[in-house]
Protein backbone atom coordinates (compact mmCIF):
# COMPACT_ATOMS: atom_id res chain seq x y z
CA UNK A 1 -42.61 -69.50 16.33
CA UNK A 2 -39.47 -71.61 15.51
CA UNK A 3 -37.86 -73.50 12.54
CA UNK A 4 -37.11 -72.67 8.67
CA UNK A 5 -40.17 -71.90 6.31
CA UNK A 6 -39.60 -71.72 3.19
CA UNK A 7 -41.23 -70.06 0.05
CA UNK A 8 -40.87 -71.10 -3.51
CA UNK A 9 -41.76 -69.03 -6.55
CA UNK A 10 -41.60 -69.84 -10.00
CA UNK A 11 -41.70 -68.00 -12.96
CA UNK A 12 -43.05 -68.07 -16.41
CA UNK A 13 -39.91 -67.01 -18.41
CA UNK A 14 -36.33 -68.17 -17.11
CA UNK A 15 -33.35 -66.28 -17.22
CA UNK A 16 -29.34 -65.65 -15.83
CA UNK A 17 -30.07 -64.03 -12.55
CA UNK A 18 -27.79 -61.17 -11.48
CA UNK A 19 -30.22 -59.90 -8.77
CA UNK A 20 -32.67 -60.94 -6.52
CA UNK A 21 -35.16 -58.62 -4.85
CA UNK A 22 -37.33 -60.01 -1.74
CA UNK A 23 -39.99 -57.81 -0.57
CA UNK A 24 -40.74 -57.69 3.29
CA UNK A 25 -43.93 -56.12 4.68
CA UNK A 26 -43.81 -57.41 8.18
CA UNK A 27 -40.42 -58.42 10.44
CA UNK A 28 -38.03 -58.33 7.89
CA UNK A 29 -34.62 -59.77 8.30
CA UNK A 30 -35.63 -63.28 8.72
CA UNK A 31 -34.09 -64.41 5.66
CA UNK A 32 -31.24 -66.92 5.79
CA UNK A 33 -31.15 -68.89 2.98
CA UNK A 34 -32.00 -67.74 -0.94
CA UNK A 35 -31.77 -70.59 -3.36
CA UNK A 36 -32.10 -70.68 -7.08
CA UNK A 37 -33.90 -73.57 -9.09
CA UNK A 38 -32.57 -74.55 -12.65
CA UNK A 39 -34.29 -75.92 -15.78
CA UNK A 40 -33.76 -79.15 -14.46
CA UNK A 41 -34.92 -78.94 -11.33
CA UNK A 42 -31.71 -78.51 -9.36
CA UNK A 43 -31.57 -75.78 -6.18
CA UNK A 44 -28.24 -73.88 -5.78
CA UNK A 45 -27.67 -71.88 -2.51
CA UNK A 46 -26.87 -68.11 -3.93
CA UNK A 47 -26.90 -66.44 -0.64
CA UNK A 48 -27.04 -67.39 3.26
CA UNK A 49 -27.02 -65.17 6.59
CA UNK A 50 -28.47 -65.07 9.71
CA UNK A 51 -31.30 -63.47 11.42
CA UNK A 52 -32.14 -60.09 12.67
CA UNK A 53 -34.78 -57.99 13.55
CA UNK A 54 -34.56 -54.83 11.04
CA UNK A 55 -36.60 -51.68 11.98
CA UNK A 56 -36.91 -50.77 8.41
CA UNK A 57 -39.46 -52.04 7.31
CA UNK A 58 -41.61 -52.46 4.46
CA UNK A 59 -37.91 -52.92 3.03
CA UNK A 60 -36.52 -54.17 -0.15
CA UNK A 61 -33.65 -57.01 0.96
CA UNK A 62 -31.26 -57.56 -2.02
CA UNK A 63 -29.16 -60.59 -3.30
CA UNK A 64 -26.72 -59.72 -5.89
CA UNK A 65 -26.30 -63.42 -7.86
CA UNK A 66 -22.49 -64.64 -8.56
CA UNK A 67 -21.71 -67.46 -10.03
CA UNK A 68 -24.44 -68.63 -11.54
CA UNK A 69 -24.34 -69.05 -15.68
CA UNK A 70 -27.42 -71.15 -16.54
CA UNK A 71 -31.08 -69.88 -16.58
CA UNK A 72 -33.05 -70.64 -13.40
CA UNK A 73 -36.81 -70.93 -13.17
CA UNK A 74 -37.62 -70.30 -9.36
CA UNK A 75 -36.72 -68.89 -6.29
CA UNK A 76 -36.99 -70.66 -3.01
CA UNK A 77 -36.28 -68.20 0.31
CA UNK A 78 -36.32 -70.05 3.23
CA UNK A 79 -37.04 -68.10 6.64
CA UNK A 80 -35.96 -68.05 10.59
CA UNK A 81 -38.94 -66.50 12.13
CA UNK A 82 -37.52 -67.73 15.25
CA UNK A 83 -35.85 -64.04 15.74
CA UNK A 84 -38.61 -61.70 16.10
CA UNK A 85 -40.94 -64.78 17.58
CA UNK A 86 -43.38 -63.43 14.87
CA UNK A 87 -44.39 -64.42 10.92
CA UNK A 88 -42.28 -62.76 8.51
CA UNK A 89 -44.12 -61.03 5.68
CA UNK A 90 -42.98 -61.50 2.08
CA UNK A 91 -44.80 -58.87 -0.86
CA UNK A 92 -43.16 -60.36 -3.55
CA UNK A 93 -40.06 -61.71 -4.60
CA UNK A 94 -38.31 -59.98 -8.26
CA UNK A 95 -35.86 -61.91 -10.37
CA UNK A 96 -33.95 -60.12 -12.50
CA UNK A 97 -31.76 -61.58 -15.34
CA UNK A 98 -30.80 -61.85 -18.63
CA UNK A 99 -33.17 -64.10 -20.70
């Protein structure tokens, strides 16, 4: 399994993120790229890594948002599954924010 795969989940009410909560079930540590969408469509990159394969797991991977003073209404994770040669497993993904 190679490339970037990316997920992309909106949500109903849209707020000022200050945190970002992806939940793995399966391989975690595969994330390396979590972007934020804005009410006009626009992504902005709030946090980017590399790969690993994390024992822990089902884990709760946290991105503390920075920067970012305008309401967003998704979340787009992108994935490396490359690393553990195996499909990453996402439960859910939690934004949390002012609305």
């Amino acid at each position: 399994i190679d490339g970037i795969q990316w997920l992309e989940v909106g949500f109903d009410t849209s707020v000022t993120p200050t945190q970002i909560n992806i939940y793995e079930t399966a391989y975690p540590g595969q994330v390396v790229n979590v972007e934020v969408r804005d009410e006009s469509g626009n992504l902005q990159t709030v946090w980017t890594g590399e790969t690993y394969v994390d024992d822990q797991c089902p884990r709760v991977f946290t991105v503390d948002v920075t920067g970012v003073d305008y309401k967003v209404t998704a979340v787009r994770v992108s994935l490396d599954q490359s690393a553990a040669n195996y499909w990453s497993e996402l439960d859910a993904i939690e934004l949390v924010g002012t609305p």
